[in-house]
Protein backbone atom coordinates (compact mmCIF):
# COMPACT_ATOMS: atom_id res chain seq x y z
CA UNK A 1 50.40 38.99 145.89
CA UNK A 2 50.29 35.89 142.91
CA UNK A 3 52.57 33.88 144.84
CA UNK A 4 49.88 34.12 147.75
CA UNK A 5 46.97 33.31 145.07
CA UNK A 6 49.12 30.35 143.43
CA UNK A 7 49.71 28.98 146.76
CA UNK A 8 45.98 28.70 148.23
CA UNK A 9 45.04 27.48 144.93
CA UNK A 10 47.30 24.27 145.20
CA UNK A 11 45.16 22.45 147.71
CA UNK A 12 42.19 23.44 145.17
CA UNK A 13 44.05 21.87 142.58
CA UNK A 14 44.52 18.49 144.91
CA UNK A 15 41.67 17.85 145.00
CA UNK A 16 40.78 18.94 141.05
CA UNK A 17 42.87 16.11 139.67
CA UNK A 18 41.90 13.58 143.08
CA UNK A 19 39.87 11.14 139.87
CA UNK A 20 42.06 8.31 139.02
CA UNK A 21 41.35 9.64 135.25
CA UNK A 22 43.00 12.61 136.02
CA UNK A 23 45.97 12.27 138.49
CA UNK A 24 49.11 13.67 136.85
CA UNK A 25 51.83 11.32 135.80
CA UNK A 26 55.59 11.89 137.48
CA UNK A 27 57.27 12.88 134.64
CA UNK A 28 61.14 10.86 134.20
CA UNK A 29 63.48 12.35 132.40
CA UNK A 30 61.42 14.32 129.39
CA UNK A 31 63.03 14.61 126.10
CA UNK A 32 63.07 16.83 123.05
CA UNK A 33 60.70 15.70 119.96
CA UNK A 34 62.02 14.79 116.72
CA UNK A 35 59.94 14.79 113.68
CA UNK A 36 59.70 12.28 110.84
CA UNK A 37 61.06 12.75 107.92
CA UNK A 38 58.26 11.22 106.28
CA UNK A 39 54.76 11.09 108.45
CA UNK A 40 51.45 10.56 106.70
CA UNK A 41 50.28 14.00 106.76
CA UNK A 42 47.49 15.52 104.61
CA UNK A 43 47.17 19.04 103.54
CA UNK A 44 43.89 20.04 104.34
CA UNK A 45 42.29 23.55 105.86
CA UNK A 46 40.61 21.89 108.92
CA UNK A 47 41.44 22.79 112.31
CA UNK A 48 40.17 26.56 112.78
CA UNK A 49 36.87 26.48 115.47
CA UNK A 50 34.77 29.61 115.25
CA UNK A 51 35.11 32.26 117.53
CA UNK A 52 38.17 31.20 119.40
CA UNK A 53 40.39 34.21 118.11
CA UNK A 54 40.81 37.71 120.14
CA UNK A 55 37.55 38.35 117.01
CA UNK A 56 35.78 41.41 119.54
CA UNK A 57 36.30 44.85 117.99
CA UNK A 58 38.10 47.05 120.85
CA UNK A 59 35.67 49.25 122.06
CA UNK A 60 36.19 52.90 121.38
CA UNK A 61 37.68 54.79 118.62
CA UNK A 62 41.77 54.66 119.99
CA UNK A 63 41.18 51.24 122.29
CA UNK A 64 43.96 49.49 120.33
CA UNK A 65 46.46 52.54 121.10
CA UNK A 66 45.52 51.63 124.66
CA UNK A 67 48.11 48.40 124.55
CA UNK A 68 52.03 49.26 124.23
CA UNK A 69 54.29 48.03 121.97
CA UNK A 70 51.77 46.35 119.45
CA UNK A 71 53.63 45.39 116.83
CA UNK A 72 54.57 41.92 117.56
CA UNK A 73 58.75 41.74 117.49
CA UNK A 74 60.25 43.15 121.04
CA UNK A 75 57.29 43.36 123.22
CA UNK A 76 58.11 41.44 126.05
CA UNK A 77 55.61 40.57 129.34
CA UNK A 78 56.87 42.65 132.71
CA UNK A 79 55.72 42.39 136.07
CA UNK A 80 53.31 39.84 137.79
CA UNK A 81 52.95 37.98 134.32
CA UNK A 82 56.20 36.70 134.89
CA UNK A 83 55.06 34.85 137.41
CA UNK A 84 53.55 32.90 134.99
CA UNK A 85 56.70 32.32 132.30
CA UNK A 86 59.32 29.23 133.05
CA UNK A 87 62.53 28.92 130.62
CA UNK A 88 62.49 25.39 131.59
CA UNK A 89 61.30 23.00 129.05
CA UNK A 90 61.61 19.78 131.55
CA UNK A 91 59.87 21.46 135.07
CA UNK A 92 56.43 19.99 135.47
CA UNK A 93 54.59 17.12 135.53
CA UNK A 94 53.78 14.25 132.78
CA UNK A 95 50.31 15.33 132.26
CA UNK A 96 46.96 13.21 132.74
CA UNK A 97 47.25 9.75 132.98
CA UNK A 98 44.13 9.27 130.83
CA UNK A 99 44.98 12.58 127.88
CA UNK A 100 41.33 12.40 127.19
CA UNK A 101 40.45 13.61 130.88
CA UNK A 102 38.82 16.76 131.21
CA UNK A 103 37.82 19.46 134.78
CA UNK A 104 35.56 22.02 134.36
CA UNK A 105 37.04 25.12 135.26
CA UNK A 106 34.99 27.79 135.72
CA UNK A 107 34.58 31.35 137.56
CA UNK A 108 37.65 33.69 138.81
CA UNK A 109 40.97 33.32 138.27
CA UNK A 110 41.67 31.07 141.88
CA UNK A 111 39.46 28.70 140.46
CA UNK A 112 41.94 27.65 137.57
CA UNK A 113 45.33 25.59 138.31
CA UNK A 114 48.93 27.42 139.28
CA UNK A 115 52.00 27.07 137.19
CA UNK A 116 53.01 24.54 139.09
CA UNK A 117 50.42 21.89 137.89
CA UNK A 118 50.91 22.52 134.44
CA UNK A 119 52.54 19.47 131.73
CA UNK A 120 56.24 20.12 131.24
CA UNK A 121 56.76 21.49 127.34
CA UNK A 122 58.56 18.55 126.36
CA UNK A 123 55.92 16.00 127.35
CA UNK A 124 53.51 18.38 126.17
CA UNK A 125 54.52 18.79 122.79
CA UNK A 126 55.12 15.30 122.12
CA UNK A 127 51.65 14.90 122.80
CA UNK A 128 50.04 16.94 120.77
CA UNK A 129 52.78 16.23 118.13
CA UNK A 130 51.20 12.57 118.18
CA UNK A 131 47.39 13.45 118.48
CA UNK A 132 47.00 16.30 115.56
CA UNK A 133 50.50 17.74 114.33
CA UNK A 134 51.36 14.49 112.45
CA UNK A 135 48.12 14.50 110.75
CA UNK A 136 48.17 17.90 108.69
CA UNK A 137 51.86 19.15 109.09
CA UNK A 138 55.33 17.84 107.94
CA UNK A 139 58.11 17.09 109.81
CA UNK A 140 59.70 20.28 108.79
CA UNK A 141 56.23 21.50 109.71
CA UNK A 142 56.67 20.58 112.78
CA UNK A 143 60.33 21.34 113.46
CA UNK A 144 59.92 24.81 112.47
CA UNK A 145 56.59 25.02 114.70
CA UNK A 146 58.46 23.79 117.67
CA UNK A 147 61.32 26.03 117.04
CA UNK A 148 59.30 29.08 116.57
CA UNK A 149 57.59 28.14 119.95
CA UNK A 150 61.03 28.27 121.79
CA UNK A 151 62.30 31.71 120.20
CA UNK A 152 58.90 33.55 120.72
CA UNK A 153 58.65 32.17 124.41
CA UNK A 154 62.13 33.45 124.67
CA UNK A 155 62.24 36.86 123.72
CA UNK A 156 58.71 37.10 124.85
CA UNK A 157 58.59 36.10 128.53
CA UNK A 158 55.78 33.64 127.29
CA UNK A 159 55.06 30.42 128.85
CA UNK A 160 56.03 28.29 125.70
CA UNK A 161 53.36 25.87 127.25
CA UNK A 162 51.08 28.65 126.90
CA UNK A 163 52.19 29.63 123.47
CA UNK A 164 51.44 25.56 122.77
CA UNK A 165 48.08 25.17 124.06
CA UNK A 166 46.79 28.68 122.65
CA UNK A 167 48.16 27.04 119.03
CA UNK A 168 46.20 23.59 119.70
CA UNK A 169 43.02 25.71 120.70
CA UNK A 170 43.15 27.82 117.94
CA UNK A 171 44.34 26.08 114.54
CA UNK A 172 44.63 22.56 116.06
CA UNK A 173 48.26 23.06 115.02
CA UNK A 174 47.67 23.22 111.35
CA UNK A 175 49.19 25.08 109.57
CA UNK A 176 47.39 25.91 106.70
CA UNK A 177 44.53 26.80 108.51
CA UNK A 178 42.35 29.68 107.09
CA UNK A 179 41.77 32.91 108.52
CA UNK A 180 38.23 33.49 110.17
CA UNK A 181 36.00 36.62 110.38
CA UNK A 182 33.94 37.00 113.48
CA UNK A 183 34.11 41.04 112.98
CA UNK A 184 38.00 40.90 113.09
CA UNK A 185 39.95 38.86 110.53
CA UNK A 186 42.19 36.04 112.96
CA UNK A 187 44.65 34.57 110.86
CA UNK A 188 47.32 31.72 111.45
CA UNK A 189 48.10 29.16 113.80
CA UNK A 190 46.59 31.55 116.78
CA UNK A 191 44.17 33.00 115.02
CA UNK A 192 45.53 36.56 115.94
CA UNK A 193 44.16 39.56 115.43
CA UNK A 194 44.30 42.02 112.45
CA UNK A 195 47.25 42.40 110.71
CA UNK A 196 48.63 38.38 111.43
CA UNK A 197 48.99 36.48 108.55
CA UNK A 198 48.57 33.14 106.81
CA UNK A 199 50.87 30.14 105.94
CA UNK A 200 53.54 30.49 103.32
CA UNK A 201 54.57 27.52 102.10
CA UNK A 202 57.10 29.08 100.08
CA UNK A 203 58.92 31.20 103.16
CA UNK A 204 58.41 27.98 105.75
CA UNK A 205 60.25 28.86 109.19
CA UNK A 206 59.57 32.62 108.59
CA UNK A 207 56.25 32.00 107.68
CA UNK A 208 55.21 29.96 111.00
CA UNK A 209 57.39 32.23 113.37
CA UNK A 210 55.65 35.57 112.54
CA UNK A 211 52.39 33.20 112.59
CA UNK A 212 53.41 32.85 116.38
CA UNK A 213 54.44 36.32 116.93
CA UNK A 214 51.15 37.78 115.95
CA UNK A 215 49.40 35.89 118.48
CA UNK A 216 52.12 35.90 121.25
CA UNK A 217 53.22 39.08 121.01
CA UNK A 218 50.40 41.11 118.63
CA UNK A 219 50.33 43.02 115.19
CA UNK A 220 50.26 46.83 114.36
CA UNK A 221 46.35 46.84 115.09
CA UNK A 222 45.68 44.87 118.06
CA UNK A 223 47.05 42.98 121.30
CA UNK A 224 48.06 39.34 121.05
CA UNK A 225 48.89 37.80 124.89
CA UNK A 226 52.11 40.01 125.97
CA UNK A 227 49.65 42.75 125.72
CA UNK A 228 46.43 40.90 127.64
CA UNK A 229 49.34 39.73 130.31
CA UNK A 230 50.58 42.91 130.66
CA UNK A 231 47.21 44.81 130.63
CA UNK A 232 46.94 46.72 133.75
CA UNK A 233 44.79 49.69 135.44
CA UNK A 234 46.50 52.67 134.12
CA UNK A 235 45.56 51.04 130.04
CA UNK A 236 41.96 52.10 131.59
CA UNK A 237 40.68 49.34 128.96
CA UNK A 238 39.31 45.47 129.89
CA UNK A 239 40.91 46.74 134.17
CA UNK A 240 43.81 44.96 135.58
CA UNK A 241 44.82 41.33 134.60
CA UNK A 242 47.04 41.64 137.59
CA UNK A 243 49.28 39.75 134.97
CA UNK A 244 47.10 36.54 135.20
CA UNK A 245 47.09 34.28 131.87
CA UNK A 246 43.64 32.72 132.01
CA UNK A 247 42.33 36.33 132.67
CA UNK A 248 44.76 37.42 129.18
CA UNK A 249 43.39 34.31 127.50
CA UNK A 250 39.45 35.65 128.26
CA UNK A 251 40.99 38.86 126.70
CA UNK A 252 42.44 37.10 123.97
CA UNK A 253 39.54 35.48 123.34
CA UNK A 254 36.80 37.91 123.84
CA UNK A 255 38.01 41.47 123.56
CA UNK A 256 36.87 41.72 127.09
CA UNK A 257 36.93 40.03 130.44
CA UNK A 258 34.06 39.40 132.89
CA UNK A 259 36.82 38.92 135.94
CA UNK A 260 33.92 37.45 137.82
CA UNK A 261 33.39 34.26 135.87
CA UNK A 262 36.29 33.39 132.89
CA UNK A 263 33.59 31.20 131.41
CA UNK A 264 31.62 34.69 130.14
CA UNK A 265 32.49 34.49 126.54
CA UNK A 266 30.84 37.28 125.75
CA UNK A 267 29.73 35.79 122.37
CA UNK A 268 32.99 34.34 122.33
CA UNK A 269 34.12 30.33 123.29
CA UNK A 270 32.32 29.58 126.87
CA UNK A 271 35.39 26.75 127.28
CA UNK A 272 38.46 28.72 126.19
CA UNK A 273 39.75 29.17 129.47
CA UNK A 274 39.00 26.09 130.96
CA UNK A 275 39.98 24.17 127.92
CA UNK A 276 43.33 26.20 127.77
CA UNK A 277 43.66 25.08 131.62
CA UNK A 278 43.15 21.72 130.66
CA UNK A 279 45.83 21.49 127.66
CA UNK A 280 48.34 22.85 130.23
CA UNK A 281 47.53 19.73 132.33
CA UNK A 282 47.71 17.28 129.72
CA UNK A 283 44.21 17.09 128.46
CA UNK A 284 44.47 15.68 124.33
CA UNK A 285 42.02 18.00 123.18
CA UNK A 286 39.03 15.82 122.49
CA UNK A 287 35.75 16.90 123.39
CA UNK A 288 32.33 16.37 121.44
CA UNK A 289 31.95 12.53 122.22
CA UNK A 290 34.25 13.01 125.24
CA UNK A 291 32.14 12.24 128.53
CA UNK A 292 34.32 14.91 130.68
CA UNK A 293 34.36 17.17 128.48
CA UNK A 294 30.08 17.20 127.32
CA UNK A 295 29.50 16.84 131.55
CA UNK A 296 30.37 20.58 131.91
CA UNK A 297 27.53 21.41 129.28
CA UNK A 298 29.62 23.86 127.07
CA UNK A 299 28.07 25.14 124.34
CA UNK A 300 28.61 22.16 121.14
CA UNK A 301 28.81 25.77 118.51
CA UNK A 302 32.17 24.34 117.30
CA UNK A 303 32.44 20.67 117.88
């Protein structure tokens, strides 16, 4: 059973964030963001890193067909991953004392932290609010990011944690960054898969929310992570996720999961998972030139 898994893996975890670097902070009493009405911000296209996007072509002719209820808007995660999904916004903990900390995950699914270690969503957005949204998004940039976040986690059954740290891996939050082409066209602030589309400057809030919808909850062609979550046996595709995200985000990221070691990329982003793991825990995001990050040897490709 998960809650069996998530429970051996706390001691794990214990030790995992034992560093002074990396012990979580107690969290007070988080708070909401708010975004400036007039922040610095510069429009620019950085921000996408190659190969981070669900880019693997599906193998087989009718492999798409294999995930229900592609098209993004009402596909909701069921079973085990729900395990995974808190409507709280304030359970959780502060997040690394030092945000530039950074554990190599690696491996099967145990090896990777519960739910229960993972930055509350408040905390968590105001940090990456402060380290890369106010750089290349507006305030209403940022609103409408934040509020799309909420309504996708929502209807989804989504972690919007999750939802969070998939954007910050992807698009570093920006969002005007360009679509990529690795054999599949990603597009948007999670880089989704076929079919998901780019900013719209012109159509703001509903611009950025079906942005998050084709990654959350996947386009007419392809799976975005309601579909890897909810992937199971009888899909007779990538096997069972068993509803575990870090196995989804391999999926996500890959097209296919080695369930053996999540650091497989497959061609794909060695560190997705274990950078993913790391956001959730408070980690800023910064890693060529960052000591704990460059000690676990990832591949440099997109630094």
């Amino acid at each position: 059973m998960l809650v069996k898994t998530l429970l051996a893996v706390a001691p794990l975890l214990a030790l995992v964030v034992g560093a002074p670097a990396s012990v979580a902070q107690a969290s007070s009493t988080p708070s909401p963001p708010t975004f400036p009405e007039n922040n610095n911000y510069t429009v620019t296209t950085e921000g996408a890193k190659p190969n981070q996007g669900a880019h693997a072509l599906l193998s087989g002719a009718n492999a798409a067909k294999n995930f229900a209820a592609l098209d993004g808007i009402g596909s909701v995660v069921t079973g085990k991953g729900l395990a995974w999904y808190d409507s709280s916004f304030t359970n959780g903990n502060g997040g690394y004392k030092d945000p530039k900390y950074y554990w190599c995950f690696r491996g099967i699914k145990e090896n990777f932290p519960p739910i229960g270690n993972w930055m509350n969503f408040y905390d968590m957005f105001n940090l990456n609010q402060r380290t890369s949204m106010v750089s290349h998004d507006s305030g209403q940039e940022q609103g409408a990011i934040y509020d799309a976040i909420v309504k996708v986690s929502q209807e989804a059954k989504v972690d919007a944690r999750l939802i969070l740290a998939v954007i910050m891996q992807e698009s570093s939050s920006n969002v005007h960054v360009p679509c990529t082409n690795n054999g599949v066209k990603n597009c948007g602030l999670m880089q989704a898969y076929t079919g998901s589309v780019s900013y719209d400057p012109n159509n703001m809030v509903a611009s950025i929310l079906r942005m998050v919808r084709d990654g959350t909850q996947g386009t007419a062609y392809g799976p975005g992570y309601v579909q890897w979550i909810s992937q199971n046996s009888e899909t007779k595709y990538a096997g069972d996720t068993e509803g575990n995200v870090y196995q989804a985000a391999r999926g996500y990221n890959s097209g296919q999961i080695n369930f053996s070691d999540l650091s497989d990329g497959k061609g794909a982003t060695a560190s997705y998972v274990s950078d993913l793991a790391n956001r959730l825990q408070g980690w800023n995001g910064a890693s060529c030139g960052n000591v704990y990050w460059e000690s676990c040897n990832w591949p440099k490709a997109w630094c």
